[in-house]
Protein backbone atom coordinates (compact mmCIF):
# COMPACT_ATOMS: atom_id res chain seq x y z
CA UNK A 1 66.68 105.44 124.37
CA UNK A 2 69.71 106.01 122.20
CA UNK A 3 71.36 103.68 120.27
CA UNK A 4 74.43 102.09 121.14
CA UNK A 5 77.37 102.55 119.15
CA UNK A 6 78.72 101.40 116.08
CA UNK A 7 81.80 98.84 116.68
CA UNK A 8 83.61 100.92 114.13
CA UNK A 9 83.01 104.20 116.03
CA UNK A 10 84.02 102.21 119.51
CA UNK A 11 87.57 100.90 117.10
CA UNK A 12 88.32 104.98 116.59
CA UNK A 13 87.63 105.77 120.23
CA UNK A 14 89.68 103.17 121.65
CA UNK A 15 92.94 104.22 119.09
CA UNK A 16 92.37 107.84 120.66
CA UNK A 17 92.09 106.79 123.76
CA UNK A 18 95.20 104.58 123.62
CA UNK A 19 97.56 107.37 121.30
CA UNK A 20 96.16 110.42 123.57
CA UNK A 21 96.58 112.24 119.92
CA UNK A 22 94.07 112.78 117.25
CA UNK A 23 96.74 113.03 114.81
CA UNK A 24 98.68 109.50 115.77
CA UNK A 25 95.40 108.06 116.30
CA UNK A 26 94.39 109.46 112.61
CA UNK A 27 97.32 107.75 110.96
CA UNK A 28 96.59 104.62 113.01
CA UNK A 29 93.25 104.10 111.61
CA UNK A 30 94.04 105.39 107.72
CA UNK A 31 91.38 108.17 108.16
CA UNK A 32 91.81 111.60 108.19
CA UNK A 33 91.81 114.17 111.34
CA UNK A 34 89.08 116.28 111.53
CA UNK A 35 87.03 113.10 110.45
CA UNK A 36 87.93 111.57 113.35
CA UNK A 37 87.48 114.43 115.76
CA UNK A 38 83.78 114.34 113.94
CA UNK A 39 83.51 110.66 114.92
CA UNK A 40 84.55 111.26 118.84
CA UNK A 41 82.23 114.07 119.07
CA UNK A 42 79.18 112.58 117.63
CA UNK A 43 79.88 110.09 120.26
CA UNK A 44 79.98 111.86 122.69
CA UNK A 45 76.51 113.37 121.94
CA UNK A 46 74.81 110.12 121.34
CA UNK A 47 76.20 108.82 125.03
CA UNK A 48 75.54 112.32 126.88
CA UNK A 49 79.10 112.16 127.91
CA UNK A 50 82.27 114.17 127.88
CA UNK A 51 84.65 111.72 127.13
CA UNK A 52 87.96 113.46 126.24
CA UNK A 53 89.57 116.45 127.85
CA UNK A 54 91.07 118.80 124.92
CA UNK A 55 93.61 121.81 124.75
CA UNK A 56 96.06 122.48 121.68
CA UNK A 57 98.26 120.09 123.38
CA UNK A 58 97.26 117.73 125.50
CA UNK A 59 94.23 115.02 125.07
CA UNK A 60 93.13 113.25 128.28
CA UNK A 61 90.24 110.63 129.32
CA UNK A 62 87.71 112.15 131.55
CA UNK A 63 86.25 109.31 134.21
CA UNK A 64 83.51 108.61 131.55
CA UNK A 65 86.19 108.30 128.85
CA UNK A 66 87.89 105.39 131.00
CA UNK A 67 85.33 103.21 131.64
CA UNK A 68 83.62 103.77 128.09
CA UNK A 69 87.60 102.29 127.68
CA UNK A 70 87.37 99.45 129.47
CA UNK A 71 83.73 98.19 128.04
CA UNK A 72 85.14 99.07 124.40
CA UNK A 73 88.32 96.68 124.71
CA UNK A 74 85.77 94.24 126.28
CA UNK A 75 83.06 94.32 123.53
CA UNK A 76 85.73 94.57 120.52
CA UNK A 77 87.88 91.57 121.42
CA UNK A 78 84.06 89.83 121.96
CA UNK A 79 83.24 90.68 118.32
CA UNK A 80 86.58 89.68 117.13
CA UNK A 81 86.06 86.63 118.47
CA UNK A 82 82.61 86.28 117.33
CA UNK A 83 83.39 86.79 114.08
CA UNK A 84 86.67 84.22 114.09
CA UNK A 85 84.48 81.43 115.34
CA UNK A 86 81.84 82.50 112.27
CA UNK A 87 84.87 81.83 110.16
CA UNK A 88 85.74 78.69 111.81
CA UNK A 89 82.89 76.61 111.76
CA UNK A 90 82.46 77.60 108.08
CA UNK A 91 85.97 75.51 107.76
CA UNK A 92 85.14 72.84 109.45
CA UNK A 93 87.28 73.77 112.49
CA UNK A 94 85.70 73.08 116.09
CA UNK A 95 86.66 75.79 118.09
CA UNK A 96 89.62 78.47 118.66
CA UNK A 97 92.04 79.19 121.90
CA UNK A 98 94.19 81.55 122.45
CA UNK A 99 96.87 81.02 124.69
CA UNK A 100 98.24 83.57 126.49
CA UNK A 101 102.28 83.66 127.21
CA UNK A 102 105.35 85.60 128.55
CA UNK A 103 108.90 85.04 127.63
CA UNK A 104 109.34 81.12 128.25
CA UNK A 105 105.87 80.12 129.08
CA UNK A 106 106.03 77.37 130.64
CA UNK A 107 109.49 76.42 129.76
CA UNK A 108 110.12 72.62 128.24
CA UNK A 109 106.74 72.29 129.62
CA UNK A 110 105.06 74.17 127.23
CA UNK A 111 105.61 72.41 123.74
CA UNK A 112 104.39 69.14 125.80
CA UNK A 113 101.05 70.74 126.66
CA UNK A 114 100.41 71.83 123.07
CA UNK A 115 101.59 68.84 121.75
CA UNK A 116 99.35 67.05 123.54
CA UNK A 117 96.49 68.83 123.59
CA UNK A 118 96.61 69.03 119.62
CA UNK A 119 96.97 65.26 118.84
CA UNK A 120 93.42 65.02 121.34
CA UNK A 121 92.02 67.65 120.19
CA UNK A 122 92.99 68.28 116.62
CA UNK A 123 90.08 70.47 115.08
CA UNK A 124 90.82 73.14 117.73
CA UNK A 125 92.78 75.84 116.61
CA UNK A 126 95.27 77.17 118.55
CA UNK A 127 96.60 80.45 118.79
CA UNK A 128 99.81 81.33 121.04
CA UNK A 129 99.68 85.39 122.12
CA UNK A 130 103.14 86.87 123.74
CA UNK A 131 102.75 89.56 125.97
CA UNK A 132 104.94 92.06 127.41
CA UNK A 133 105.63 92.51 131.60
CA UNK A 134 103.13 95.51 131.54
CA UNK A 135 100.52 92.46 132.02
CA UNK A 136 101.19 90.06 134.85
CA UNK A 137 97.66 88.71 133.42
CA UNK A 138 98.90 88.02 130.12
CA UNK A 139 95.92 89.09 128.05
CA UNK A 140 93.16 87.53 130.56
CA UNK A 141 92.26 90.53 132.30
CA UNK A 142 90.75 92.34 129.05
CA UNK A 143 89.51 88.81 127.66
CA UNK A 144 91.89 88.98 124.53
CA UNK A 145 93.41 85.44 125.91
CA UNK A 146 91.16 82.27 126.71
CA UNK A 147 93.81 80.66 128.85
CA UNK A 148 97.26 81.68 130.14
CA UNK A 149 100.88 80.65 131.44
CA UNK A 150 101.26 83.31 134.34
CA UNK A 151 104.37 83.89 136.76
CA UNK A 152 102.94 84.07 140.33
CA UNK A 153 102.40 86.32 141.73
CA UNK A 154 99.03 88.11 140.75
CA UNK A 155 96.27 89.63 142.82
CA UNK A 156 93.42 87.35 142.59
CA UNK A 157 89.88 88.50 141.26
CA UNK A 158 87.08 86.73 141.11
CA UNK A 159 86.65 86.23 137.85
CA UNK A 160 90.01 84.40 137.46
CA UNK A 161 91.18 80.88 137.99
CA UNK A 162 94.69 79.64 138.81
CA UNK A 163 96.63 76.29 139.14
CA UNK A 164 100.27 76.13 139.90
CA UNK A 165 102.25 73.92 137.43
CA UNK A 166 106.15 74.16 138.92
CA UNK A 167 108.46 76.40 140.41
CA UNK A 168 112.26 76.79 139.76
CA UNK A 169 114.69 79.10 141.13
CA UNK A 170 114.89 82.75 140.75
CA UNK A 171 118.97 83.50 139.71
CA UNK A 172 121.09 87.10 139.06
CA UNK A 173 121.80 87.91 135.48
CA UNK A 174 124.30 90.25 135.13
CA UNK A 175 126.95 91.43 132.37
CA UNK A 176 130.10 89.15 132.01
CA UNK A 177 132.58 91.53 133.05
CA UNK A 178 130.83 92.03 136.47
CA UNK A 179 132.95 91.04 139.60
CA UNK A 180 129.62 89.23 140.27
CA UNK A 181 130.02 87.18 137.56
CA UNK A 182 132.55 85.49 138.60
CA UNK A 183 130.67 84.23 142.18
CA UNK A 184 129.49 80.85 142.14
CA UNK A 185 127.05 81.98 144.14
CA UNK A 186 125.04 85.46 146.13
CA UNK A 187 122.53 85.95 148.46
CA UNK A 188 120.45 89.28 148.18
CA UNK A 189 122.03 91.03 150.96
CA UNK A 190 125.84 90.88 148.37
CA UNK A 191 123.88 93.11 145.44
CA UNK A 192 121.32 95.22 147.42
CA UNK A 193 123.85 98.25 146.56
CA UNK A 194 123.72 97.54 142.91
CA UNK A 195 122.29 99.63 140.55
CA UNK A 196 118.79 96.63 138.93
CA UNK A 197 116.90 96.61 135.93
CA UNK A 198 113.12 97.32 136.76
CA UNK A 199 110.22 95.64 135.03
CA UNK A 200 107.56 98.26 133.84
CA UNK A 201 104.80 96.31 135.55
CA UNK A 202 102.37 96.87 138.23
CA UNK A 203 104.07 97.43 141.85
CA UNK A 204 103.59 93.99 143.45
CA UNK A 205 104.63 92.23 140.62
CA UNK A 206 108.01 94.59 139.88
CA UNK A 207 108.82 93.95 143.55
CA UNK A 208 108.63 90.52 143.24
CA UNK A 209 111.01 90.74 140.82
CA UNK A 210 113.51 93.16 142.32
CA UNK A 211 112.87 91.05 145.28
CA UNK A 212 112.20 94.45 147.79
CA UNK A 213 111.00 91.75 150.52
CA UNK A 214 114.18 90.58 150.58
CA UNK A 215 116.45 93.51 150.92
CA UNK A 216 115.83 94.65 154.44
CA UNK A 217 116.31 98.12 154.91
CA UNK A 218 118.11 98.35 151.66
CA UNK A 219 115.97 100.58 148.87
CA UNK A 220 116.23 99.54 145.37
CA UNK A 221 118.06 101.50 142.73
CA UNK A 222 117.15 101.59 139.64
CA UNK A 223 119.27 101.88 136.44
CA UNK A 224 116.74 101.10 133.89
CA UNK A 225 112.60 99.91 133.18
CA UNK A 226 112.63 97.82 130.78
CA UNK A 227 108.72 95.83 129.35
CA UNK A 228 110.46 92.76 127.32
CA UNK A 229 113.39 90.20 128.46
CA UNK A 230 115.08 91.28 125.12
CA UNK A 231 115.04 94.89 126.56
CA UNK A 232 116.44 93.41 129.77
CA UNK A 233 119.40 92.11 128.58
CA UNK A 234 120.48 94.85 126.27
CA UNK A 235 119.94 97.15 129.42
CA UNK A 236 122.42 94.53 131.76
CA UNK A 237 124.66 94.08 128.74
CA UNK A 238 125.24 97.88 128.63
CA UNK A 239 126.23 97.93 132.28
CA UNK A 240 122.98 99.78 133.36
CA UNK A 241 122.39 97.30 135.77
CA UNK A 242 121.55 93.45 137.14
CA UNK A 243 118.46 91.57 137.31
CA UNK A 244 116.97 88.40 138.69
CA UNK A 245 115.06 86.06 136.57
CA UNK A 246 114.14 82.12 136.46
CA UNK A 247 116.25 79.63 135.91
CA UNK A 248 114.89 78.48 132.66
CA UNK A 249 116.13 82.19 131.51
CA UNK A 250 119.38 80.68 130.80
CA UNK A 251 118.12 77.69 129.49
CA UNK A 252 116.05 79.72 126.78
CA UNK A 253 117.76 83.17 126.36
CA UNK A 254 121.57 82.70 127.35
CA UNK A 255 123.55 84.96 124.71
CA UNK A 256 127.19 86.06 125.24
CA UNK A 257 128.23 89.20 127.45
CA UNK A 258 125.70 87.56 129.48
CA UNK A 259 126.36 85.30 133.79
CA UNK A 260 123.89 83.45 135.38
CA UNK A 261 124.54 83.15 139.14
CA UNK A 262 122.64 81.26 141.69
CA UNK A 263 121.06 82.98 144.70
CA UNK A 264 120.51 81.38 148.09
CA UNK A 265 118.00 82.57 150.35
CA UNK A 266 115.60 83.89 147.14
CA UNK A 267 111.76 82.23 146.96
CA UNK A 268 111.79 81.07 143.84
CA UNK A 269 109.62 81.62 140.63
CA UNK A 270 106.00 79.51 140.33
CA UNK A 271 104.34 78.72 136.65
CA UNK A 272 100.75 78.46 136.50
CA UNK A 273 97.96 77.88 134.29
CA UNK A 274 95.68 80.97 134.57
CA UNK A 275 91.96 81.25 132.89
CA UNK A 276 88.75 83.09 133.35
CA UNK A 277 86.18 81.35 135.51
CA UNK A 278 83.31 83.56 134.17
CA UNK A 279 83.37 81.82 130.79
CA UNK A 280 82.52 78.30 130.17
CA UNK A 281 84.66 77.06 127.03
CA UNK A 282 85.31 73.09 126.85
CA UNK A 283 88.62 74.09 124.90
CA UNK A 284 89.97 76.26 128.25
CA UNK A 285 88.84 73.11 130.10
CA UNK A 286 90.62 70.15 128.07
CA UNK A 287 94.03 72.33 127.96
CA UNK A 288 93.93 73.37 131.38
CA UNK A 289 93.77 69.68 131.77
CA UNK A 290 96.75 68.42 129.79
CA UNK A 291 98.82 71.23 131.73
CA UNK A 292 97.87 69.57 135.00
CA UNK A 293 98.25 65.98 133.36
CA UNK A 294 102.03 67.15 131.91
CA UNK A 295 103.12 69.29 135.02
CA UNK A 296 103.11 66.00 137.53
CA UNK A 297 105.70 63.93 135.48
CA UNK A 298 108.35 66.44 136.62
CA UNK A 299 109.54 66.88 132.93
CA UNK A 300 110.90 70.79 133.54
CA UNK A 301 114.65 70.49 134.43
CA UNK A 302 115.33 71.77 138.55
CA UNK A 303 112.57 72.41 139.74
CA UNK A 304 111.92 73.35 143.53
CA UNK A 305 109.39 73.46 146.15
CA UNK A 306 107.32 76.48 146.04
């Protein structure tokens, strides 16, 4: 039976795998090419498996390549983790969660439900992760998160747990010198000609956004992707289009060249608290608990029925 292989091997197959260029990935890990390409090939011949396509130009992942992807993300964030918690009971500290996060979180809820679950539980250290919109999960899917604040919605898997915590309205952001900025307030059927600014996300959840189950007959047009909110607003604030976004947006993010208009007729935007059922961790638990204890004193300015 052969052996299975060294985490530092699986580290230089993943960087590969992610760059899709020996040379980037090279540079990426501080170790020369052709030691690399060694590396990838020798694992390949311990696992009996082609696991990169290769011409002078182009490096792809054969089917074996992509799941051997998968279980390396899986077993290096495990290790990672394995090794943290090593370090942390050697200092005294009970336990680590990471918490994942997108833009806002949970807006004004969020500092509550740290604040509160630190002065319980003190000796846990907490770790806040942003991600980008490429991951409606926000770091639970690959494991490299313990708990998350999600925006609904996300296809459900078995593995994965969700409670709602609020909802607040979805609104138009668009650049100041807009006619539309001077509304008071739309519907979707007023800016299903205008030109929006995409999320580079999975389908479902960049419709939800572009709200294309609102628009009728209407197709979307698109003037830009964009993967952060940051990127978002440059993109509206060079007139490459509009967006909609949650209220707390303005709240958190307002910057001049910048109108927030209200939308009738829009479903709005739920916050929940998102974690993976398939691992038992009192830490997950007791926060996933103070988010349910915080979200039912209303304390999240207009807030709507989902």
């Amino acid at each position: 039976m052969a052996e299975p292989p060294e985490l530092r091997v699986l580290r230089y197959f993943v960087a590969v795998a992610e760059e899709l260029h020996f040379g980037r990935a090279a540079a990426r890990l501080h170790i020369t090419q052709p030691s690399l390409s060694v590396q990838i090939r020798k694992l390949e011949h311990s696992l009996g498996a082609r696991l990169l396509e290769r011409t002078s130009r182009h490096v792809e992942l054969t089917p074996a390549g992509e799941v051997l992807l998968d279980e390396a993300r899986r077993l290096l964030v495990s290790a990672d983790r394995l090794a943290a918690a090593t370090r942390e009971a050697a200092n005294g500290v009970r336990g680590s969660l990471i918490v994942g996060f997108q833009a806002n979180a949970a807006a004004e809820l969020t500092p509550k439900i740290l604040a509160a679950f630190q002065s319980r539980y003190p000796r846990v250290q907490v770790e806040m992760r942003s991600h980008d919109f490429t991951d409606p999960y926000v770091g639970l899917s690959n494991g490299s998160v313990d708990v998350a604040f999600v925006r609904l919605p996300v296809l459900m898997q078995s593995w994965l747990s969700v409670e709602p915590l609020f909802a607040e309205p979805r609104m138009l952001v668009t650049s100041s010198e807009s006619p539309l900025a001077c509304r008071e307030k739309l519907t979707v059927a007023d800016v299903v000609d205008e030109r929006f600014v995409g999320r580079r996300a999975p389908g479902y959840w960049r419709d939800f956004w572009l709200a294309a189950d609102c628009r009728g007959p209407h197709p979307v047009r698109l003037g830009a992707e964009v993967s952060s909110v940051d990127e978002c607003f440059e993109a509206i604030l060079s007139r490459r289009g509009i967006a909609f976004t949650q209220a707390s947006t303005q709240r958190f993010y307002d910057r001049p060249g910048l109108s927030f208009v209200p939308v009738d007729g829009l479903p709005p935007s739920t916050v929940a608290i998102a974690w993976r059922n398939d691992l038992d961790a009192q830490p997950v638990r007791d926060f996933v608990d103070a988010a349910r204890m915080l979200a039912g004193l209303d304390l999240v300015p207009a807030t709507v029925s989902s």
